[in-house]
PDB file of N, CA and C in Angstrom:
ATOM      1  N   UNK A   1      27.663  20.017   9.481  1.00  0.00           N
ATOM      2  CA  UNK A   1      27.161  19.519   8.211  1.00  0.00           C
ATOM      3  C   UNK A   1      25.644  19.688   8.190  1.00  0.00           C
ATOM      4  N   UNK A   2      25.228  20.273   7.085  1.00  0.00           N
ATOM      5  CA  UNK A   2      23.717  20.588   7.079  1.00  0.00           C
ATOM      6  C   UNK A   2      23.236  19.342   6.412  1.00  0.00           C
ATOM      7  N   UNK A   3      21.792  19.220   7.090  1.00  0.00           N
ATOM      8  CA  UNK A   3      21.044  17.720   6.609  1.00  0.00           C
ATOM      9  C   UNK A   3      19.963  18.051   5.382  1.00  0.00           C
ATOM     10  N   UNK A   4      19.954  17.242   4.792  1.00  0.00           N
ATOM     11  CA  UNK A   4      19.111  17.408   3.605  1.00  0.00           C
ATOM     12  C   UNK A   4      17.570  17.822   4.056  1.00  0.00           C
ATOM     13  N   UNK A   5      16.431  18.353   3.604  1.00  0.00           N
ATOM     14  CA  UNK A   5      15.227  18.054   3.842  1.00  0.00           C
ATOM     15  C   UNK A   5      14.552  16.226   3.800  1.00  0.00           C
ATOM     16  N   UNK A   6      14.924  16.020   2.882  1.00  0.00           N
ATOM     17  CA  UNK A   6      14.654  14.864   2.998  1.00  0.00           C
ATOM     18  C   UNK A   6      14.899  13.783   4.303  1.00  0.00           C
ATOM     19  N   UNK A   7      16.037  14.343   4.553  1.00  0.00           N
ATOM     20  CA  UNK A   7      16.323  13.130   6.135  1.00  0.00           C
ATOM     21  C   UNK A   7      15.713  13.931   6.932  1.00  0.00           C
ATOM     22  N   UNK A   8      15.556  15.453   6.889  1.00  0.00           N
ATOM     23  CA  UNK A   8      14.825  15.910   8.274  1.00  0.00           C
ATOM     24  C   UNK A   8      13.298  15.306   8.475  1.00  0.00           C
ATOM     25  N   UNK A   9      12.754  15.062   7.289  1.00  0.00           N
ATOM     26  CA  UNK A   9      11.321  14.985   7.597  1.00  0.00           C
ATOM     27  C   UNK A   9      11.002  13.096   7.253  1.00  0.00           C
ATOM     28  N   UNK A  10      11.927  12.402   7.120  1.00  0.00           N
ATOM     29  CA  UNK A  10      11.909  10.997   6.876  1.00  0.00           C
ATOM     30  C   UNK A  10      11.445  10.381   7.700  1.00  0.00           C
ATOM     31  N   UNK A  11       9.893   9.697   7.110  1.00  0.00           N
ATOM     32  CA  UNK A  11       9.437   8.843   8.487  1.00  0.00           C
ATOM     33  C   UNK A  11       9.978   8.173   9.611  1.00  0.00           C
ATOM     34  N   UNK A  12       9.903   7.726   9.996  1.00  0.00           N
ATOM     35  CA  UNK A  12      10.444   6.767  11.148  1.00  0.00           C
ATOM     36  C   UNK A  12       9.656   5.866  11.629  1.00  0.00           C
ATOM     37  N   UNK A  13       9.993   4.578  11.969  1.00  0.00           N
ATOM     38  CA  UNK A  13       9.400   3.665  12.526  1.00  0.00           C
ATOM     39  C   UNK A  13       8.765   3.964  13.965  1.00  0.00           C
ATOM     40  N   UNK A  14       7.649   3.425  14.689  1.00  0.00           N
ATOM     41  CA  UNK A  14       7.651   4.266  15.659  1.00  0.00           C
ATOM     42  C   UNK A  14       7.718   2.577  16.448  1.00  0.00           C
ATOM     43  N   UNK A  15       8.284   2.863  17.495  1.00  0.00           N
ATOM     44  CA  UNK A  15       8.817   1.372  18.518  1.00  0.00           C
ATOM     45  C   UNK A  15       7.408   0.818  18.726  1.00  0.00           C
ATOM     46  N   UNK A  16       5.973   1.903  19.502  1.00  0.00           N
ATOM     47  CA  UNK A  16       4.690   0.972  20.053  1.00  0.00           C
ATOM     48  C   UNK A  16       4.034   1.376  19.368  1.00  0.00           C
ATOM     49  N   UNK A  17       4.341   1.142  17.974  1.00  0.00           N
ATOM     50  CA  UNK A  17       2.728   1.869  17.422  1.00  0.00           C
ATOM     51  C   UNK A  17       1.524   1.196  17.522  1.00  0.00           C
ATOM     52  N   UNK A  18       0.565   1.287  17.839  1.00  0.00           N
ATOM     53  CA  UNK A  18      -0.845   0.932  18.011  1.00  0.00           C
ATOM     54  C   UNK A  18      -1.569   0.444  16.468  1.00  0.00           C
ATOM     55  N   UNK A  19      -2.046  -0.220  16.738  1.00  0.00           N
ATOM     56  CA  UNK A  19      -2.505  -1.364  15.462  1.00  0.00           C
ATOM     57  C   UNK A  19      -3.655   0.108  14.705  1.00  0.00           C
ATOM     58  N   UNK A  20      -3.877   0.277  13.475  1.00  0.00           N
ATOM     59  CA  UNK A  20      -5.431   0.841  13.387  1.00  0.00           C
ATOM     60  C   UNK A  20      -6.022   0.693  12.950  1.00  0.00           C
ATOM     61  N   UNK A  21      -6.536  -1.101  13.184  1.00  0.00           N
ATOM     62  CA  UNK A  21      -7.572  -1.575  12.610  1.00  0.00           C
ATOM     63  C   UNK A  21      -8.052  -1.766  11.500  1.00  0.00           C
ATOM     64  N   UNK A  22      -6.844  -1.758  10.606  1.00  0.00           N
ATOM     65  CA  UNK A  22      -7.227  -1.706   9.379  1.00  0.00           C
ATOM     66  C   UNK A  22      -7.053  -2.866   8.533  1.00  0.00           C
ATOM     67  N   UNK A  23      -7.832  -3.412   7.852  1.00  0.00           N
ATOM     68  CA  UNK A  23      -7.518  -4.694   7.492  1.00  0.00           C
ATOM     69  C   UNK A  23      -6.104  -5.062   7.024  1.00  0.00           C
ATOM     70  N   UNK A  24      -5.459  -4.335   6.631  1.00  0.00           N
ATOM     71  CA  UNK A  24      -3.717  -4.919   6.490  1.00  0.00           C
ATOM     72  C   UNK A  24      -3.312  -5.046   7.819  1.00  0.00           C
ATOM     73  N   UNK A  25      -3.746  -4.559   8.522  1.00  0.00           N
ATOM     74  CA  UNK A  25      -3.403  -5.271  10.169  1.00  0.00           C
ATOM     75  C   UNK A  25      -3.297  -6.651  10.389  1.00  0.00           C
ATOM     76  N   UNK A  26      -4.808  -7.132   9.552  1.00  0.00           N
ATOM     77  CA  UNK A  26      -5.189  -8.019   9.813  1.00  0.00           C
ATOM     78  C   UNK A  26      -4.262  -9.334   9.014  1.00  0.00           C
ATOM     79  N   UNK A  27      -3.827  -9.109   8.361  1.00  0.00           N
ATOM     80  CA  UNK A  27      -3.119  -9.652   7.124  1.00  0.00           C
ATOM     81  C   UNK A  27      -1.506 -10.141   7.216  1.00  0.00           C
ATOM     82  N   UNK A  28      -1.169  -8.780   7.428  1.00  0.00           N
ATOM     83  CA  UNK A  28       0.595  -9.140   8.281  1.00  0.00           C
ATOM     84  C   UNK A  28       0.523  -9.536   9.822  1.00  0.00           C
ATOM     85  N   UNK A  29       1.247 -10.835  10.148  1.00  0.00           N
ATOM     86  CA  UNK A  29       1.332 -11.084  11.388  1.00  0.00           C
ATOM     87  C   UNK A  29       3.043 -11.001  11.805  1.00  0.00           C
ATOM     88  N   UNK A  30       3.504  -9.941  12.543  1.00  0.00           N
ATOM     89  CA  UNK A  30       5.303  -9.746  12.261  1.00  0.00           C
ATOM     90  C   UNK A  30       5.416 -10.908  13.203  1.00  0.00           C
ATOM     91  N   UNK A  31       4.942 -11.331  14.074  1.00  0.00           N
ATOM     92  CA  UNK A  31       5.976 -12.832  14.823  1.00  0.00           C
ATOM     93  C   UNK A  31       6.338 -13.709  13.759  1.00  0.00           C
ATOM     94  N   UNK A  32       5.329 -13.784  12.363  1.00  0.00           N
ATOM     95  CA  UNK A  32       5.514 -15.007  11.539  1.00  0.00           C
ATOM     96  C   UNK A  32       6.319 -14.280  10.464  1.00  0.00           C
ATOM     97  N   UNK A  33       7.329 -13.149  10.305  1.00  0.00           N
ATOM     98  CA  UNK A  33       8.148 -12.698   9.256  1.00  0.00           C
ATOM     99  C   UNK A  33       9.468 -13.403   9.732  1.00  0.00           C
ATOM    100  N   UNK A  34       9.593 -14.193  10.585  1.00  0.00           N
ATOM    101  CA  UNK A  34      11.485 -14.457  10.720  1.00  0.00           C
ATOM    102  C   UNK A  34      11.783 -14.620   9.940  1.00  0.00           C
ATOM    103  N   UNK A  35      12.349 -15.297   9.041  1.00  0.00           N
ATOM    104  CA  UNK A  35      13.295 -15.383   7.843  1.00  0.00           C
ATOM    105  C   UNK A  35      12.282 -15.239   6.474  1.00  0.00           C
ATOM    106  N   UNK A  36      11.397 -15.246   6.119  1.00  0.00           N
ATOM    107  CA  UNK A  36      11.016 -14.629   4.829  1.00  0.00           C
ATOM    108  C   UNK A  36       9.994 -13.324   5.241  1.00  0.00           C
ATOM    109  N   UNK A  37      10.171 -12.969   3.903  1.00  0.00           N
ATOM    110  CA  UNK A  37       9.432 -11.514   4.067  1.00  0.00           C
ATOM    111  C   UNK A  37       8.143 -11.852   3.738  1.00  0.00           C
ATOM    112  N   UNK A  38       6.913 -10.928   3.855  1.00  0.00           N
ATOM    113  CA  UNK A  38       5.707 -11.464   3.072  1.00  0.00           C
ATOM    114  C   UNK A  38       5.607 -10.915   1.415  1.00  0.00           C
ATOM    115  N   UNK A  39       4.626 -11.375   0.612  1.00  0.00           N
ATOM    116  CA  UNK A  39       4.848 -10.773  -0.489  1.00  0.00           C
ATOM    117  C   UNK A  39       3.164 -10.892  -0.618  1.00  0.00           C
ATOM    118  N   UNK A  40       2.826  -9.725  -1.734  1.00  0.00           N
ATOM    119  CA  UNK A  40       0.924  -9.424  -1.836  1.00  0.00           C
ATOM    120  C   UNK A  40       0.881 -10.263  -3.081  1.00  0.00           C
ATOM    121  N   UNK A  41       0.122 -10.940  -2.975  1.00  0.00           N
ATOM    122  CA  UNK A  41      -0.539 -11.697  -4.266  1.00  0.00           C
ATOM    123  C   UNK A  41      -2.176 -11.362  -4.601  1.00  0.00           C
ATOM    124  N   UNK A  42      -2.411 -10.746  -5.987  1.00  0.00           N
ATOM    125  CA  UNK A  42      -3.923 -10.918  -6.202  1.00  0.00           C
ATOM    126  C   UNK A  42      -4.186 -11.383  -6.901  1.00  0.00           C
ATOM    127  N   UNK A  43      -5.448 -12.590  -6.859  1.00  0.00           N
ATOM    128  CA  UNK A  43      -6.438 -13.460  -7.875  1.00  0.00           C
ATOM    129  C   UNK A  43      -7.556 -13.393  -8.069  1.00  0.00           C
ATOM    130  N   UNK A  44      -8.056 -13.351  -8.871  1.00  0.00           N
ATOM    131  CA  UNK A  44      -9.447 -13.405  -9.145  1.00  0.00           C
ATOM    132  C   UNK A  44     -10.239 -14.999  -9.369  1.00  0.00           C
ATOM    133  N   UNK A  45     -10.954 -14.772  -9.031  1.00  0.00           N
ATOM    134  CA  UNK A  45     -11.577 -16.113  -8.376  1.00  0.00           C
ATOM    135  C   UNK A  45     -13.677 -15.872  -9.189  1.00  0.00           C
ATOM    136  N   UNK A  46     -13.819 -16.973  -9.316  1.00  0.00           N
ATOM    137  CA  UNK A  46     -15.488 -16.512  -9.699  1.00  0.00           C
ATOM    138  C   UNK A  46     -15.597 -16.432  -8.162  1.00  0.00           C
ATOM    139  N   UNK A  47     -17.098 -16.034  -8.149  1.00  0.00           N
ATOM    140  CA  UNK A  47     -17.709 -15.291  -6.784  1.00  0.00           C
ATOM    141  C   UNK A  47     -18.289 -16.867  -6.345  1.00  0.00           C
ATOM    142  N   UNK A  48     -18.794 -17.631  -7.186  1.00  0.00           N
ATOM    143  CA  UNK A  48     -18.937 -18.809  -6.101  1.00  0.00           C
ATOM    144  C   UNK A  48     -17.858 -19.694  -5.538  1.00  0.00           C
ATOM    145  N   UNK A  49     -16.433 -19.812  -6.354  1.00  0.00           N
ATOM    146  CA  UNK A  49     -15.416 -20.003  -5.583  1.00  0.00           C
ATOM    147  C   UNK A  49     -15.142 -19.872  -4.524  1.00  0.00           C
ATOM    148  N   UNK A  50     -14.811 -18.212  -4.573  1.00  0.00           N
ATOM    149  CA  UNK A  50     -14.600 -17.123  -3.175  1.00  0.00           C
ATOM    150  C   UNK A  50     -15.850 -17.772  -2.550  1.00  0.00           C
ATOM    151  N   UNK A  51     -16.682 -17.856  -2.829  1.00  0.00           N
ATOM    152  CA  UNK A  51     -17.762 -18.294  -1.332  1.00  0.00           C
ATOM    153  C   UNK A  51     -17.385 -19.240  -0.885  1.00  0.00           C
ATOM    154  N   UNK A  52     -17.513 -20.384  -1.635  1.00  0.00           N
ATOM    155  CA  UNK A  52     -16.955 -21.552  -1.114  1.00  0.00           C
ATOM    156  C   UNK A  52     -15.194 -21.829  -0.075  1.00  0.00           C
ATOM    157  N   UNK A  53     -14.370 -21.434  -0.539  1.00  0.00           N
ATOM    158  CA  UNK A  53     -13.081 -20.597  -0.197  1.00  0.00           C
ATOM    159  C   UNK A  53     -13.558 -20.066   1.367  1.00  0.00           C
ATOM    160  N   UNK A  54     -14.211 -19.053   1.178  1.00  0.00           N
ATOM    161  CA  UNK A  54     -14.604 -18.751   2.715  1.00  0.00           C
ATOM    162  C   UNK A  54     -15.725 -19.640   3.390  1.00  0.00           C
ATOM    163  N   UNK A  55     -16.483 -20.095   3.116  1.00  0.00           N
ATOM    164  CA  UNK A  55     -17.009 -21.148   3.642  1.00  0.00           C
ATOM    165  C   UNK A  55     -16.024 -22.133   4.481  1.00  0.00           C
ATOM    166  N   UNK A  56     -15.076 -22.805   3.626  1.00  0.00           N
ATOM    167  CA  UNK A  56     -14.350 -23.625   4.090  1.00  0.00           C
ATOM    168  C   UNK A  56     -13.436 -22.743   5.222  1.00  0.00           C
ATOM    169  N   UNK A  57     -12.862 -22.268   4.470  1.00  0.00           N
ATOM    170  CA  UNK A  57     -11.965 -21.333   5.918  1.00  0.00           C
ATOM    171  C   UNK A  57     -12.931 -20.915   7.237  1.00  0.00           C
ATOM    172  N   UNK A  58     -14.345 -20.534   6.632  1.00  0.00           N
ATOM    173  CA  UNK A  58     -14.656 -20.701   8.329  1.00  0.00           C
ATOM    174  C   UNK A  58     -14.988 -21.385   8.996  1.00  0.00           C
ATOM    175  N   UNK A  59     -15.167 -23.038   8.105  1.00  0.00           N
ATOM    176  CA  UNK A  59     -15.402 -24.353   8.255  1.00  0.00           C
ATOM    177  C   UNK A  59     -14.486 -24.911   9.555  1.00  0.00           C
ATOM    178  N   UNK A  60     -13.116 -24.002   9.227  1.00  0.00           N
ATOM    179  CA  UNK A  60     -11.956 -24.684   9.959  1.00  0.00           C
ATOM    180  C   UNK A  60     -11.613 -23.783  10.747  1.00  0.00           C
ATOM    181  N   UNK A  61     -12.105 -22.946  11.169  1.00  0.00           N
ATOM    182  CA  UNK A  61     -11.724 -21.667  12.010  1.00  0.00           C
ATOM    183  C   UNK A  61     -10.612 -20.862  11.808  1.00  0.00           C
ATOM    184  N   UNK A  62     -10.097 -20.096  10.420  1.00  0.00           N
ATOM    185  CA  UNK A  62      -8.879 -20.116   9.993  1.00  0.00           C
ATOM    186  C   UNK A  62      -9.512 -19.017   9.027  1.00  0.00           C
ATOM    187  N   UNK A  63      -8.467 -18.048   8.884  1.00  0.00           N
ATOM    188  CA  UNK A  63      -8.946 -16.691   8.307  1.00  0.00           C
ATOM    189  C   UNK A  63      -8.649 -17.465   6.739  1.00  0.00           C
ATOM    190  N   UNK A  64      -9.224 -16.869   5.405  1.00  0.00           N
ATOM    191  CA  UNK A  64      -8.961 -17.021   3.967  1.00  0.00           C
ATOM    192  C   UNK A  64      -7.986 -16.979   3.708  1.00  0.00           C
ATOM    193  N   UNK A  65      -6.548 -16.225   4.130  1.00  0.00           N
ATOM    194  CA  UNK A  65      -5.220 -16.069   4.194  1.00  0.00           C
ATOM    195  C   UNK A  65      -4.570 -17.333   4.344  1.00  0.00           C
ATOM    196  N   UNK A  66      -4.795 -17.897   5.558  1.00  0.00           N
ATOM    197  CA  UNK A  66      -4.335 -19.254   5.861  1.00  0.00           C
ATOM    198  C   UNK A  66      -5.092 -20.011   5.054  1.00  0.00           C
ATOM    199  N   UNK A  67      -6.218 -20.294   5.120  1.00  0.00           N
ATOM    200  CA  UNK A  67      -6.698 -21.512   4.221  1.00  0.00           C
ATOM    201  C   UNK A  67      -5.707 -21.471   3.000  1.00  0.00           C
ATOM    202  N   UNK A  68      -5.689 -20.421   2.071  1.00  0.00           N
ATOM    203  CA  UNK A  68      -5.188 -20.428   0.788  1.00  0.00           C
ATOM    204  C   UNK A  68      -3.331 -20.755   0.839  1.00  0.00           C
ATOM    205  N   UNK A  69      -3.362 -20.200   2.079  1.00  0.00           N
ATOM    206  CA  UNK A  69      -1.592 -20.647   2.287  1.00  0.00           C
ATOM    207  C   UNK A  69      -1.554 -22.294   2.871  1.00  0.00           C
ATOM    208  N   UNK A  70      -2.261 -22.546   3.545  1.00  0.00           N
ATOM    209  CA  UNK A  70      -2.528 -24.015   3.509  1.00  0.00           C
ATOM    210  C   UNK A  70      -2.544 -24.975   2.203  1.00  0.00           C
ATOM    211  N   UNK A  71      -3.296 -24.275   1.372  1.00  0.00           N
ATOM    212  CA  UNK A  71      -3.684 -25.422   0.400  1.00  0.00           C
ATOM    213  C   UNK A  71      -2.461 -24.814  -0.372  1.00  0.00           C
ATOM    214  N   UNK A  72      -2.025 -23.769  -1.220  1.00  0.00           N
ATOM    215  CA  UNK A  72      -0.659 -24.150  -1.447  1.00  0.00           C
ATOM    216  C   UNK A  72       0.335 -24.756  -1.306  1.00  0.00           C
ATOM    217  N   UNK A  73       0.491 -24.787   0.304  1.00  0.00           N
ATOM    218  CA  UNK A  73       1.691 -25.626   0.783  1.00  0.00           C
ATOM    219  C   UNK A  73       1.399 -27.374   0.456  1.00  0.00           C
ATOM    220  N   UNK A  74      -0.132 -27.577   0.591  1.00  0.00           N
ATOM    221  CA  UNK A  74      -0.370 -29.098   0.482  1.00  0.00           C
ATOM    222  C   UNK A  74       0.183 -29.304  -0.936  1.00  0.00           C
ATOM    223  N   UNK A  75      -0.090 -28.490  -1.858  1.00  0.00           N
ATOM    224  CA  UNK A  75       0.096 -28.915  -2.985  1.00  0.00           C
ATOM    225  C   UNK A  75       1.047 -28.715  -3.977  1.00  0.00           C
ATOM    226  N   UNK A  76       1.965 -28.089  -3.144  1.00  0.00           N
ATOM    227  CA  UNK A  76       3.496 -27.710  -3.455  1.00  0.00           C
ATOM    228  C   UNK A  76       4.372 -29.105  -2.697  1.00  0.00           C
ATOM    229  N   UNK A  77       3.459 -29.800  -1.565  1.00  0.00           N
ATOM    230  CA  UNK A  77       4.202 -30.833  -0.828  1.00  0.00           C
ATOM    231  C   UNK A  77       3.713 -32.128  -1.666  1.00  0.00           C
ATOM    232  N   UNK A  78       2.640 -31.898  -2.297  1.00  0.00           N
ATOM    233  CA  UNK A  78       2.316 -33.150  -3.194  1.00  0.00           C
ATOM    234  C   UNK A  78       2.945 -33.067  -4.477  1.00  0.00           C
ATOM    235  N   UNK A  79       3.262 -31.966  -5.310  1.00  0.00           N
ATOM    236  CA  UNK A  79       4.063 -31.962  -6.041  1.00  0.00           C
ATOM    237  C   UNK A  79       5.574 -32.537  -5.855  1.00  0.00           C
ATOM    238  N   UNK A  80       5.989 -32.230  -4.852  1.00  0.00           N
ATOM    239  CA  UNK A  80       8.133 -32.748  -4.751  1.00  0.00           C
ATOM    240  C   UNK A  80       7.530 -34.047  -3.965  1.00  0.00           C
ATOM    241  N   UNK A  81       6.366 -34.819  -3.234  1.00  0.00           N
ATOM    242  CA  UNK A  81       5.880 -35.663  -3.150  1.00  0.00           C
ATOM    243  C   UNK A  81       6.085 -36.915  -4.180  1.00  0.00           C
ATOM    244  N   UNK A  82       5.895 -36.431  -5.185  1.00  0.00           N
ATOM    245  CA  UNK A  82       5.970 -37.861  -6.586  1.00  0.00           C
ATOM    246  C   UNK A  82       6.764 -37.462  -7.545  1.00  0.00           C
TER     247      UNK A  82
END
């Protein structure tokens, strides 16, 4: 049976691939995908927000990613809260 082009040249995952530094590296962490997937969200924010935003996140030693997934969760837990 002859294979399509398409499956001959179909990427493949590679088992050790080496990180390359690229900020989506930085972003997906796969130990923390077990049961949900991640999904990209973008907002726009005024620029003194975002400062403040990172201020605080480096306030707490915690990349902008987490801070903002932090304060969601607080306030998704204060919402079913009352």
């Amino acid at each position: 049976m002859a294979t399509k082009p398409a499956d001959r040249f179909a990427a493949r995952p590679r088992a050790n691939a080496r990180s390359t530094g690229s900020a989506k590296d930085a972003f997906i962490d796969p130990s923390s995908l077990a049961a949900d997937e991640m999904s990209k969200l973008t907002i726009r924010l005024l620029k003194s927000l975002h400062k403040d935003v990172k201020a605080a996140a480096l306030a707490e030693d915690v990349s902008v990613q987490e801070w903002i997934q932090d304060a969601i969760n607080q306030k998704l837990a204060n919402k079913t809260a009352h």
